[in-house]
C-alpha atoms as a PDB file:
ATOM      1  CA  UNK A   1       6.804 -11.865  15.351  1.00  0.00           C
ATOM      2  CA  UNK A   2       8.014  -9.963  11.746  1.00  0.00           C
ATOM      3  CA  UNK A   3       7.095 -12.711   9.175  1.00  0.00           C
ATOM      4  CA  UNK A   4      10.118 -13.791   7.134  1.00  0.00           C
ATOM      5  CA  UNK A   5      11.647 -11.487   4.428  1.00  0.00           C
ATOM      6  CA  UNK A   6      12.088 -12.613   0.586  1.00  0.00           C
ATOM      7  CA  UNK A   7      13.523 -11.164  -1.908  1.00  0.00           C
ATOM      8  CA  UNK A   8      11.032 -11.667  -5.022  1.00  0.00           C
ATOM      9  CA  UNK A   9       8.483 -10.711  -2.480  1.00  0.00           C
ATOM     10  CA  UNK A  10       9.091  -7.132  -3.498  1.00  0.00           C
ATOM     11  CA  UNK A  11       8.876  -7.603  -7.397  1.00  0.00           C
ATOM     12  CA  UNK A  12       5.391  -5.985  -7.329  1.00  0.00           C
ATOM     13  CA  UNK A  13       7.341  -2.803  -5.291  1.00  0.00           C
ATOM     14  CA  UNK A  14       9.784  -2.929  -8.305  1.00  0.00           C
ATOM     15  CA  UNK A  15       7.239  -2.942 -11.299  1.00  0.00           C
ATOM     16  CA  UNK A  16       5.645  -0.060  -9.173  1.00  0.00           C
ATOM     17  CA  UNK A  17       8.510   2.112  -9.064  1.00  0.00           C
ATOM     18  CA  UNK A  18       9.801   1.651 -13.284  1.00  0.00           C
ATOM     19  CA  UNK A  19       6.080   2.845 -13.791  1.00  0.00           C
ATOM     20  CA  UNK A  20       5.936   5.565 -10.867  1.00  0.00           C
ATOM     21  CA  UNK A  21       8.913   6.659 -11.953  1.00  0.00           C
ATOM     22  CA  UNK A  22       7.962   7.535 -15.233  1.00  0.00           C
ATOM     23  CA  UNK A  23       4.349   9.158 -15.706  1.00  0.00           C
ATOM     24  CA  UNK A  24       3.589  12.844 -15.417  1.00  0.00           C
ATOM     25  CA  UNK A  25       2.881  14.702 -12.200  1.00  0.00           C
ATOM     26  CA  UNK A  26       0.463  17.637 -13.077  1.00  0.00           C
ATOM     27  CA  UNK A  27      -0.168  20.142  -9.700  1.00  0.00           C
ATOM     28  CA  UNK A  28      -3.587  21.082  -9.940  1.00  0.00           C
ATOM     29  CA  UNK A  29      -4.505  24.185  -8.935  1.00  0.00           C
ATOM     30  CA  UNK A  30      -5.989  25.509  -6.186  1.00  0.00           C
ATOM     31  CA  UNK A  31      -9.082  25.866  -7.422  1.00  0.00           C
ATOM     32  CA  UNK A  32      -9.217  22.340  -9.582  1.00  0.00           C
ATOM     33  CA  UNK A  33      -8.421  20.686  -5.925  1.00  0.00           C
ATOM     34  CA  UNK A  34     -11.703  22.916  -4.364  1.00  0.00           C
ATOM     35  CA  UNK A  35     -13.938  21.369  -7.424  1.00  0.00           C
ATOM     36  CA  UNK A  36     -12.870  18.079  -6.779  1.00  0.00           C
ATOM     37  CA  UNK A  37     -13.707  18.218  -3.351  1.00  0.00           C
ATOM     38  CA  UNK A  38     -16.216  19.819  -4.062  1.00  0.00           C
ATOM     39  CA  UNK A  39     -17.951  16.713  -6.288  1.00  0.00           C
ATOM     40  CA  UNK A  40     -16.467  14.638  -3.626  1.00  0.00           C
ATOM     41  CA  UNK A  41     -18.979  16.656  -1.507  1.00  0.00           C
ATOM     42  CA  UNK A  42     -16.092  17.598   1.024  1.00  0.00           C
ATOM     43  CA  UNK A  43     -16.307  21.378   1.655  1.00  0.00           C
ATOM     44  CA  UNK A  44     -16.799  20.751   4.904  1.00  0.00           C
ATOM     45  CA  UNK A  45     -13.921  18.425   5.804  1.00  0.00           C
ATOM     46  CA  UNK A  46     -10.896  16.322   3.821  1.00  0.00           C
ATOM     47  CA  UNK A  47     -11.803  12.543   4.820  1.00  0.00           C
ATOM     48  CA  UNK A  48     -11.017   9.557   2.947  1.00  0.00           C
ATOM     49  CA  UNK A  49     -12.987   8.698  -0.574  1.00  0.00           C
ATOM     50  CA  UNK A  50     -13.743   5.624   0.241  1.00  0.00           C
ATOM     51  CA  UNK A  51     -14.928   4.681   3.887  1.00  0.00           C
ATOM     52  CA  UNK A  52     -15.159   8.473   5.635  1.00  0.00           C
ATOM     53  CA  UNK A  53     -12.202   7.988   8.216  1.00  0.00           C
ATOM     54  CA  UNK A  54      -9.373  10.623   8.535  1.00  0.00           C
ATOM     55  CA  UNK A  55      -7.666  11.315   5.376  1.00  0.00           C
ATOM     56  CA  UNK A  56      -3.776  10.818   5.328  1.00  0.00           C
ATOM     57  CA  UNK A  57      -2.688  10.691   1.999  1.00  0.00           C
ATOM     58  CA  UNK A  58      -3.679  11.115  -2.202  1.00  0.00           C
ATOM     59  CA  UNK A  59      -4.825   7.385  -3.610  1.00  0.00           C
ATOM     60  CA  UNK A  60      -4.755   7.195  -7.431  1.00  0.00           C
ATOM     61  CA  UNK A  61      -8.571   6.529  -8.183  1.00  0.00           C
ATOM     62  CA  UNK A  62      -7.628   4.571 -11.330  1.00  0.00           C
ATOM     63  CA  UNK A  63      -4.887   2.264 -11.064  1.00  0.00           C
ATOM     64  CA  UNK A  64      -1.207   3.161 -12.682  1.00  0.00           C
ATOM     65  CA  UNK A  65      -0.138  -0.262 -13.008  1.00  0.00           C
ATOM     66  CA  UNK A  66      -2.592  -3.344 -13.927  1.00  0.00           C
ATOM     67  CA  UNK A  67      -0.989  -7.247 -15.085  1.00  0.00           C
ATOM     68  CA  UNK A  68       2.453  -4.912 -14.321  1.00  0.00           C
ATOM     69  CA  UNK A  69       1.924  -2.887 -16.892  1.00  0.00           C
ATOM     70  CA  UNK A  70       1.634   0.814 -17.117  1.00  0.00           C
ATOM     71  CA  UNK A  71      -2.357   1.920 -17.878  1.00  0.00           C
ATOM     72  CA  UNK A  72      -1.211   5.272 -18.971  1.00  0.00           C
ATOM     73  CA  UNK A  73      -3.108   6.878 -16.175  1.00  0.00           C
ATOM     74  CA  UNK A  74      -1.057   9.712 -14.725  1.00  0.00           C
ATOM     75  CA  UNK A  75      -1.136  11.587 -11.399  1.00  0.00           C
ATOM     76  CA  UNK A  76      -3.129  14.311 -11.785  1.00  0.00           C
ATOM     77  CA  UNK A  77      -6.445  15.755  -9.837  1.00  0.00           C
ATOM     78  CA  UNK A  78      -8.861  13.787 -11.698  1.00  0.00           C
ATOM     79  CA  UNK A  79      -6.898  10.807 -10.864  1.00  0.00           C
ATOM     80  CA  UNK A  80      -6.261  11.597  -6.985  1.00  0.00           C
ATOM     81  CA  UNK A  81      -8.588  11.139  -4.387  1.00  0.00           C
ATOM     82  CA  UNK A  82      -7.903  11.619  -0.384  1.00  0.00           C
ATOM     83  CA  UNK A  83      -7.984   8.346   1.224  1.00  0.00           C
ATOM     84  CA  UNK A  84      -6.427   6.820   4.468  1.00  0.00           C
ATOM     85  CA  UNK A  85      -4.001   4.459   4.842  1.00  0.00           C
ATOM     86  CA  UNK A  86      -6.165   1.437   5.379  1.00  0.00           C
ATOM     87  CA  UNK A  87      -8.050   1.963   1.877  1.00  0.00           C
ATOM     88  CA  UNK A  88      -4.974   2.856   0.175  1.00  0.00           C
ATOM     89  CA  UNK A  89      -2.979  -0.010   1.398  1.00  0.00           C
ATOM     90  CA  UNK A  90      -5.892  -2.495   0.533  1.00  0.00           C
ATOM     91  CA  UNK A  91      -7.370  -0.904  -3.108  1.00  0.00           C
ATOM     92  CA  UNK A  92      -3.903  -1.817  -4.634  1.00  0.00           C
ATOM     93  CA  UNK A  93      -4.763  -1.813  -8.368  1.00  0.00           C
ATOM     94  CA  UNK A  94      -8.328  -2.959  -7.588  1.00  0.00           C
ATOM     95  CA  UNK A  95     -10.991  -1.322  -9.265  1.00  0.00           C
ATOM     96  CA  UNK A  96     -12.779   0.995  -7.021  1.00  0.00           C
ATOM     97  CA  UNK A  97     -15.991  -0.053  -6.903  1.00  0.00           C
ATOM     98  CA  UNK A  98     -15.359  -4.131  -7.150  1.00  0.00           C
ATOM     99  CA  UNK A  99     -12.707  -3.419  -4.288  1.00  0.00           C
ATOM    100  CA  UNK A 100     -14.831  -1.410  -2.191  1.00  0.00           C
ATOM    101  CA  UNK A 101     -18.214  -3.767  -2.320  1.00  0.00           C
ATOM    102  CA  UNK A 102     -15.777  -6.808  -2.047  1.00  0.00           C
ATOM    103  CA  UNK A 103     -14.962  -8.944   1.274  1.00  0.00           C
ATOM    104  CA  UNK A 104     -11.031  -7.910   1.142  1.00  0.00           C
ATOM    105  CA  UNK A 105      -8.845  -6.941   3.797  1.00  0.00           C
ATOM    106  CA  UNK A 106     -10.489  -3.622   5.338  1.00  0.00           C
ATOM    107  CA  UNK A 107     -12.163  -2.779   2.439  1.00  0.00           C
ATOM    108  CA  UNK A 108     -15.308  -0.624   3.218  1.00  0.00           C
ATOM    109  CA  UNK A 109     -17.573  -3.462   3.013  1.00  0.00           C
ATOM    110  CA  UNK A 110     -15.456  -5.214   5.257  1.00  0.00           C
ATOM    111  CA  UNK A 111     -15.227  -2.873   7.604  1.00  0.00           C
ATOM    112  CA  UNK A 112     -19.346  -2.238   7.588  1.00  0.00           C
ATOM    113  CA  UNK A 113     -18.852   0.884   6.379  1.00  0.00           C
ATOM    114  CA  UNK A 114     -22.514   2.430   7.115  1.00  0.00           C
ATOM    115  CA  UNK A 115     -22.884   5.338   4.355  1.00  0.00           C
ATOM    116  CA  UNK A 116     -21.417   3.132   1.907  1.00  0.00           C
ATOM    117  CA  UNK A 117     -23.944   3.564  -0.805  1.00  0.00           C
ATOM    118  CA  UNK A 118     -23.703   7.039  -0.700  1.00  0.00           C
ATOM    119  CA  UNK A 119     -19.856   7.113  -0.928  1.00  0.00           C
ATOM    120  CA  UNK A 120     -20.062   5.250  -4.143  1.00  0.00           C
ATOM    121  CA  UNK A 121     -22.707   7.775  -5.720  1.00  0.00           C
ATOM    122  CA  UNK A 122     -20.177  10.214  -5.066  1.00  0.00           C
ATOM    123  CA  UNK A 123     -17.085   8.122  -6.160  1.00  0.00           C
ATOM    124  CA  UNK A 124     -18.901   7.843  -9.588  1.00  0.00           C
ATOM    125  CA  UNK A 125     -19.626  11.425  -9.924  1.00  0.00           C
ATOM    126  CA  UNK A 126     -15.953  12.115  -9.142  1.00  0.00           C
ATOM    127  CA  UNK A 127     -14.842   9.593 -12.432  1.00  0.00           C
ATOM    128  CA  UNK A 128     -17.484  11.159 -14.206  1.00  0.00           C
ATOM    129  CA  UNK A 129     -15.678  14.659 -13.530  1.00  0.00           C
ATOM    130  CA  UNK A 130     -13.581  15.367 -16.339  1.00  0.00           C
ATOM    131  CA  UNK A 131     -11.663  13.869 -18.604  1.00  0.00           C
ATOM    132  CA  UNK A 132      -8.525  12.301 -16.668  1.00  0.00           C
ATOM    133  CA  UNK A 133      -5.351  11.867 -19.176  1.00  0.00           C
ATOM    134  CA  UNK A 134      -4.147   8.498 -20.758  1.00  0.00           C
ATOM    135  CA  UNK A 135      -1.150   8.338 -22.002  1.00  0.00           C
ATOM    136  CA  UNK A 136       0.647   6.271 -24.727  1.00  0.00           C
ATOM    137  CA  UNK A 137       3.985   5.917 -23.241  1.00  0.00           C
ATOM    138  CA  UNK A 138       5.573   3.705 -26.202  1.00  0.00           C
ATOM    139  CA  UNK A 139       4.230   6.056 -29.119  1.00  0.00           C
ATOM    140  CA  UNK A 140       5.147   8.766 -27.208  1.00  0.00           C
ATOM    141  CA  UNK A 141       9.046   8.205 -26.543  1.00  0.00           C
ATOM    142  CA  UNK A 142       9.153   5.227 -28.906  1.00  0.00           C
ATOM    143  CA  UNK A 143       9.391   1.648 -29.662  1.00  0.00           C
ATOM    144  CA  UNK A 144      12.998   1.414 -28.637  1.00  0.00           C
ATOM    145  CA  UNK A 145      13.240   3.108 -25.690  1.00  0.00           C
ATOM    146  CA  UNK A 146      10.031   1.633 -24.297  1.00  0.00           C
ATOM    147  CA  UNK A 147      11.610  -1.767 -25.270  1.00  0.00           C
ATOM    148  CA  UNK A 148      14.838  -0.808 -23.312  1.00  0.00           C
ATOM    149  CA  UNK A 149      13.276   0.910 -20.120  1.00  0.00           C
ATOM    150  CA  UNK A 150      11.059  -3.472 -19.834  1.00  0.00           C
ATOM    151  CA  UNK A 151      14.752  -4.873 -20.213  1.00  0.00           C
ATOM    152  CA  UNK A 152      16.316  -3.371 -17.232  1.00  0.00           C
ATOM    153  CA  UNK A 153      12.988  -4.197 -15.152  1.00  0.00           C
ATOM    154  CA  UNK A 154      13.000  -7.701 -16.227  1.00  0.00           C
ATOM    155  CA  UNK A 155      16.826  -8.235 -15.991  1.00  0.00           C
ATOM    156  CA  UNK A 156      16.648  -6.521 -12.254  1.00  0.00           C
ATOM    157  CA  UNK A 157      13.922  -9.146 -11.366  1.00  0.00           C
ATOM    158  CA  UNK A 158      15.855 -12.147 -12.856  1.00  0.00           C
ATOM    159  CA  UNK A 159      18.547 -10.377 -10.656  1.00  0.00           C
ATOM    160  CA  UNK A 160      16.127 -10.671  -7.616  1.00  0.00           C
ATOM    161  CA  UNK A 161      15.858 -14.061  -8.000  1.00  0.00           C
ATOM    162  CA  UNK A 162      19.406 -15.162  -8.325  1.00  0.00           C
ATOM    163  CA  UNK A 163      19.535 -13.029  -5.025  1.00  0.00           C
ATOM    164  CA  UNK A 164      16.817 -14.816  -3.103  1.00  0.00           C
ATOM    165  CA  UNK A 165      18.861 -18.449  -4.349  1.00  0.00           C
ATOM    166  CA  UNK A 166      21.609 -16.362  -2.512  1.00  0.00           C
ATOM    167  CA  UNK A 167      19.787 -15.269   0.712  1.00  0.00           C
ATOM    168  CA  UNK A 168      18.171 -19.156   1.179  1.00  0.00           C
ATOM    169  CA  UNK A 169      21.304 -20.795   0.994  1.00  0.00           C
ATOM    170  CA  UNK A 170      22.584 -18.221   3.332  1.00  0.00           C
ATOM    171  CA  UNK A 171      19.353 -18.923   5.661  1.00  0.00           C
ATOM    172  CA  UNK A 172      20.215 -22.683   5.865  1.00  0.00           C
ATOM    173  CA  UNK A 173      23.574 -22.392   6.852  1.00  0.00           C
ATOM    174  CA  UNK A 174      22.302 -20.132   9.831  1.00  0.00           C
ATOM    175  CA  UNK A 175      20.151 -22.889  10.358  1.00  0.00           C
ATOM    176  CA  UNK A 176      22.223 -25.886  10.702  1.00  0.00           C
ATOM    177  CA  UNK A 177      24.581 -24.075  13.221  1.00  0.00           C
ATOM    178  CA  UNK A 178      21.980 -23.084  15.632  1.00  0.00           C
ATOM    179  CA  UNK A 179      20.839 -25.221  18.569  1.00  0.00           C
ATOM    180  CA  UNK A 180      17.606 -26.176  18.977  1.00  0.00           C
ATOM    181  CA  UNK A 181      15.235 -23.685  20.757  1.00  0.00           C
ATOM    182  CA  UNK A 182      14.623 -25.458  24.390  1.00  0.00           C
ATOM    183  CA  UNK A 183      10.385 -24.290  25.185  1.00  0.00           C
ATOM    184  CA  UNK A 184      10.702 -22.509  28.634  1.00  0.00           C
ATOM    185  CA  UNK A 185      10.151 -24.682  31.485  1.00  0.00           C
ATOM    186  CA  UNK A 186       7.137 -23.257  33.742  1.00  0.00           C
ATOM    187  CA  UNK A 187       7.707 -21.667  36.833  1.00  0.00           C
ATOM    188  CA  UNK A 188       7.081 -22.660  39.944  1.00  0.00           C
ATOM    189  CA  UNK A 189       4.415 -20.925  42.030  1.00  0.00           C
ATOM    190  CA  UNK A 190       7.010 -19.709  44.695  1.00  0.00           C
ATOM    191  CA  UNK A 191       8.835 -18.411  41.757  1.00  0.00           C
ATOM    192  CA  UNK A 192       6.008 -16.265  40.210  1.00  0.00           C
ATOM    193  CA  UNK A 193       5.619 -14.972  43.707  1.00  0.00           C
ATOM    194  CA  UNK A 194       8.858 -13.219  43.274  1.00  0.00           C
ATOM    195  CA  UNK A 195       7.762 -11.579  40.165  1.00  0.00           C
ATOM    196  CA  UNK A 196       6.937  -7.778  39.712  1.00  0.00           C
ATOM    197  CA  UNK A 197       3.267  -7.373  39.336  1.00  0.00           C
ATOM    198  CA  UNK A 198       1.627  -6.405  36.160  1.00  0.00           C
ATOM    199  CA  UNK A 199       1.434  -2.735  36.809  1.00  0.00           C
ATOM    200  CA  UNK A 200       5.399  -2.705  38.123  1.00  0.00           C
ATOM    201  CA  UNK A 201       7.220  -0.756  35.097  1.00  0.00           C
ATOM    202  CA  UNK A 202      11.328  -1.252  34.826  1.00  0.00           C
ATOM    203  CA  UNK A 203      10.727   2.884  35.445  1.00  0.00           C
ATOM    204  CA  UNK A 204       9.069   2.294  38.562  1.00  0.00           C
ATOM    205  CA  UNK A 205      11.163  -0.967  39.521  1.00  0.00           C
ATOM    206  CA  UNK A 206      14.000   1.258  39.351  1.00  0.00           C
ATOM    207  CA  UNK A 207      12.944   4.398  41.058  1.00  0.00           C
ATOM    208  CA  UNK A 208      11.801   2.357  44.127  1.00  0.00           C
ATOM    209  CA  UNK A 209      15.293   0.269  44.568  1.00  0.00           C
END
């Protein structure tokens, strides 16, 4: 069964998106993706960074958000490594190397990752590749602005909240007018016989009737 749904539960998507939706995207070229692949030691094949399975999407190597609060990392090629969906979806904001030697949720380590030593030799020379860009977002555009772009994140969360207040005391008044949940009674062994078997599918059911 889906686990229940709250509100503030997505504050961490929120802080995301103010910072996503505010550093640089720089295309690389096609030759600044080869190199990086290249250090990556991928010329052969595009699999994840981190633990070697099938690459499905771009993981920023050093986090954009940390204490939700913007690092000034951007997303550019010497931020972006290729990465699965498992090791993008458990790194979070982790540091790479803590989070891949640690005993989290399918991290590599976890997951007994077998070549992991030699992933992380070539995770290092990857962050030793260049010089990725940092960048000082309240210099840049200002004290004010900066200042104003934090207010409307932390009035939408205080917004959140008032909203989850909301959504609880709609969640006990669905409560108190439903009847109890009766546990189903067992069946009867002349009833199971009457069953379909395990292997009957509604498809078949029907195209036998």
């Amino acid at each position: 069964m889906p686990k229940p749904v709250r509100i503030t539960g997505r504050s961490s998507s929120i802080t995301n998106s103010f910072v996503n939706g505010i550093i640089p995207v720089v295309w690389p070229s096609a030759s600044q993706v080869e190199e990086a692949l290249a250090v990556l030691g991928m010329e052969a094949a595009v699999v994840c960074a981190y633990c070697g399975d099938t690459a499905t999407e771009w993981d920023h190597f050093r986090p954009l958000v940390v204490a939700q609060k913007p690092t000034g990392c951007i997303s550019e090629i010497h931020n972006l490594v290729p990465a699965c969906g498992k090791c993008n979806q458990s790194k979070g904001n982790k540091d790479w190397r803590v989070w891949m030697l640690s005993s989290a949720r399918l991290a590599p380590a976890t997951r007994g990752v077998v070549d992991l030593d030699d992933r992380i030799a070539r995770l290092q020379a990857f962050e030793d590749w260049g010089t990725p860009t940092r960048v000082d977002f309240e210099s840049l555009i200002g004290a004010d602005l900066w200042a104003e772009h934090w207010r409307n994140h932390r009035d939408l969360l205080a917004l959140m909240r008032v909203a989850e207040a909301t959504a609880e005391q709609i969640r006990q008044r669905i409560t108190a007018t439903q009847a109890p949940v009766e546990p189903p009674v067992p069946q009867s062994e002349s009833e199971v016989g009457d069953m379909p078997t395990a292997d009957a599918s509604p498809t078949r059911a029907r195209s036998v009737g």
